[in-house]
Protein backbone atom coordinates (compact mmCIF):
# COMPACT_ATOMS: atom_id res chain seq x y z
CA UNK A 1 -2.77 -14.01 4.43
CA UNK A 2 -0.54 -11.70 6.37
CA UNK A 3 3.45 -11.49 4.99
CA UNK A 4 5.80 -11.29 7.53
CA UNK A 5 8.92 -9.31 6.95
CA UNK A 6 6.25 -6.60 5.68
CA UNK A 7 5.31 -3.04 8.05
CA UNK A 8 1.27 -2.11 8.10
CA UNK A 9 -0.38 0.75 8.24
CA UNK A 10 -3.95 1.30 10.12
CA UNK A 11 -5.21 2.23 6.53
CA UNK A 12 -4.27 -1.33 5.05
CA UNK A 13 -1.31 -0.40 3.27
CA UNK A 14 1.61 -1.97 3.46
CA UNK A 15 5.43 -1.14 2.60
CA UNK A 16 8.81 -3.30 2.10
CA UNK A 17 12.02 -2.11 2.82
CA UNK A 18 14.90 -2.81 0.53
CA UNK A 19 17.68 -0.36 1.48
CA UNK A 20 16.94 3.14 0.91
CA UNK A 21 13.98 2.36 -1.49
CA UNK A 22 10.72 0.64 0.03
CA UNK A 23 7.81 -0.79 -2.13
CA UNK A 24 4.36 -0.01 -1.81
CA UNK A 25 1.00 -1.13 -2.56
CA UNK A 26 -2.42 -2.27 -0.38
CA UNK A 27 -3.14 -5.29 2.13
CA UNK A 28 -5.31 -8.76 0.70
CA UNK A 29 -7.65 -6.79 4.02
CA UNK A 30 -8.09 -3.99 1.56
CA UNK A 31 -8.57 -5.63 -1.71
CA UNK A 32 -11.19 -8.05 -0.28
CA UNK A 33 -13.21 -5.65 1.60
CA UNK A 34 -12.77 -3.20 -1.66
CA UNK A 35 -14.12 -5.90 -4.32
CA UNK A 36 -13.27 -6.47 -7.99
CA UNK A 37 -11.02 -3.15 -8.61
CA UNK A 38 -11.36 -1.24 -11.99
CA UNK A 39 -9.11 1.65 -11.88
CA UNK A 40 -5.80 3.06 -9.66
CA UNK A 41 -5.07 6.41 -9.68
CA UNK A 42 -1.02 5.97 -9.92
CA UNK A 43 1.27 9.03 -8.15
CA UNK A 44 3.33 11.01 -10.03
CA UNK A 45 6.78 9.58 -10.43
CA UNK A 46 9.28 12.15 -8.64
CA UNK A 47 6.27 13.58 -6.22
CA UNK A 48 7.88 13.75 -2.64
CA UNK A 49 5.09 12.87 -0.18
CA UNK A 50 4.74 12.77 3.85
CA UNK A 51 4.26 10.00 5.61
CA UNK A 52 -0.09 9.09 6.14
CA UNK A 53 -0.42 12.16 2.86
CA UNK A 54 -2.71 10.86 0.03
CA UNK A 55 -0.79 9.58 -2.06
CA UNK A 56 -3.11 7.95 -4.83
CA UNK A 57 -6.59 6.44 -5.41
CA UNK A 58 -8.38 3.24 -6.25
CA UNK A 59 -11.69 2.58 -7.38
CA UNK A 60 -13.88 -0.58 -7.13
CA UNK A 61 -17.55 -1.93 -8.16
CA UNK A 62 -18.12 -0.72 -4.79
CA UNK A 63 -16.39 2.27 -3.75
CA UNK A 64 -13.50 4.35 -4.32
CA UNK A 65 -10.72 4.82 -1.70
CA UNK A 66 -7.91 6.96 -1.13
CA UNK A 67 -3.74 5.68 -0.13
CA UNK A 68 -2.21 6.79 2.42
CA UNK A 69 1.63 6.75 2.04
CA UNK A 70 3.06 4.68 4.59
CA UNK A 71 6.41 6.49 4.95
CA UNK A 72 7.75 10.03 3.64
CA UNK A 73 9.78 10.19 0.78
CA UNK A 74 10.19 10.44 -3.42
CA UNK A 75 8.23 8.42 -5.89
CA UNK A 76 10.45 6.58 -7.54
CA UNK A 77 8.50 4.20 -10.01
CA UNK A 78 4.91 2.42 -10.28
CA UNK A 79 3.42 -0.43 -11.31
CA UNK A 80 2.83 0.99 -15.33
CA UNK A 81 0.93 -2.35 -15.54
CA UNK A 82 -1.77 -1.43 -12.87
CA UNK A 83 -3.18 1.30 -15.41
CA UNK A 84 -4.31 -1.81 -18.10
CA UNK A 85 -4.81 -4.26 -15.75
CA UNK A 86 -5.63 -2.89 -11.81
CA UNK A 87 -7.57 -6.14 -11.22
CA UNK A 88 -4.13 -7.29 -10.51
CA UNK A 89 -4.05 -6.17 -7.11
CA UNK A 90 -7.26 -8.68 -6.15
CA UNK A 91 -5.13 -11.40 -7.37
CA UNK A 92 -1.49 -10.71 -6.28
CA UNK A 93 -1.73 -7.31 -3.52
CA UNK A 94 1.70 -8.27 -2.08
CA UNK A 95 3.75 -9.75 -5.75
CA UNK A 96 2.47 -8.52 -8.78
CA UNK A 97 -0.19 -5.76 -7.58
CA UNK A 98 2.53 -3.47 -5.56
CA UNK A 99 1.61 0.05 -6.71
CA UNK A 100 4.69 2.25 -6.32
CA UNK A 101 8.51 2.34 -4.75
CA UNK A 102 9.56 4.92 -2.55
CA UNK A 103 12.93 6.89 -1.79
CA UNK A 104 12.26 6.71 2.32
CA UNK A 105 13.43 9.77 3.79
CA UNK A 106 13.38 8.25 7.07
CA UNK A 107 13.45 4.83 8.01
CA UNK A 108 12.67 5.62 11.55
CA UNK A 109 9.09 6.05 10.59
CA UNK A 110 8.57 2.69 9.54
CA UNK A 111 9.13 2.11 13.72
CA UNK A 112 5.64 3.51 14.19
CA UNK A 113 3.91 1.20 12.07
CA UNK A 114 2.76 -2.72 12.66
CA UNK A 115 4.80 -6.09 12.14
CA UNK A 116 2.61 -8.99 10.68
CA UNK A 117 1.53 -9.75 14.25
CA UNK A 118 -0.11 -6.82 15.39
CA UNK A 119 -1.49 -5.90 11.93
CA UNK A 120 -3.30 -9.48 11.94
CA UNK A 121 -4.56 -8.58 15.94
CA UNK A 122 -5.62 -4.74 14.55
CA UNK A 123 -8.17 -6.87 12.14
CA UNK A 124 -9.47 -9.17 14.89
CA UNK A 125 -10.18 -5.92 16.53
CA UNK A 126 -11.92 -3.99 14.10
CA UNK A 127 -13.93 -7.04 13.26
CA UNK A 128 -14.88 -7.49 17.21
């Protein structure tokens, strides 16, 4: 399941433009190949970030894995619910499991990123 209307990153993140502010949070890619996650590391509300910096962890029953910010900007909120309940983003990664929203600095830089299309042939690749 691949949303259109979504950008990708090569790190299985994904982000959602809505004007000026752009929602965040990991691919169903990621949360399947993680497993059954049991803790998120959520950024710092106000943290300004680059685009591809580290932006936050996530932990699993089989590995941990750092988030790569998929644009540069200001942390403007997170998903407060993640912290009680991160097994949220195995069930719902693109609804209910976004992790945080983002003041983009640059919308341009969402141009270097994948539509639905080429994220979905990027997995047939690595998979090949």
């Amino acid at each position: 399941m691949i949303p259109t209307g979504l950008k990708y990153t090569k790190d299985h993140e994904w982000i959602k433009l809505e004007g000026k502010e752009a929602v965040v949070g990991i691919t169903d890619h990621a949360q399947s190949a993680l497993g059954d996650i049991t803790f998120i590391e959520l950024p710092q509300i106000g943290r300004s970030v680059k685009q591809s910096e580290t932006i936050s962890t996530v932990e699993s029953v089989k590995a941990a894995s750092d988030i790569y910010s998929p644009a540069s900007g200001k942390v403007t909120a997170v998903n407060k619910g993640l912290a009680d309940a991160p097994e949220v983003i195995n069930k719902s990664p693109y609804d209910n499991g976004w992790i945080y929203r983002l003041s983009v600095d640059d919308a341009k830089e969402l141009d270097k990123l994948m539509d639905a299309m080429a994220y979905q042939k990027y997995l047939k690749e690595q998979e090949a």
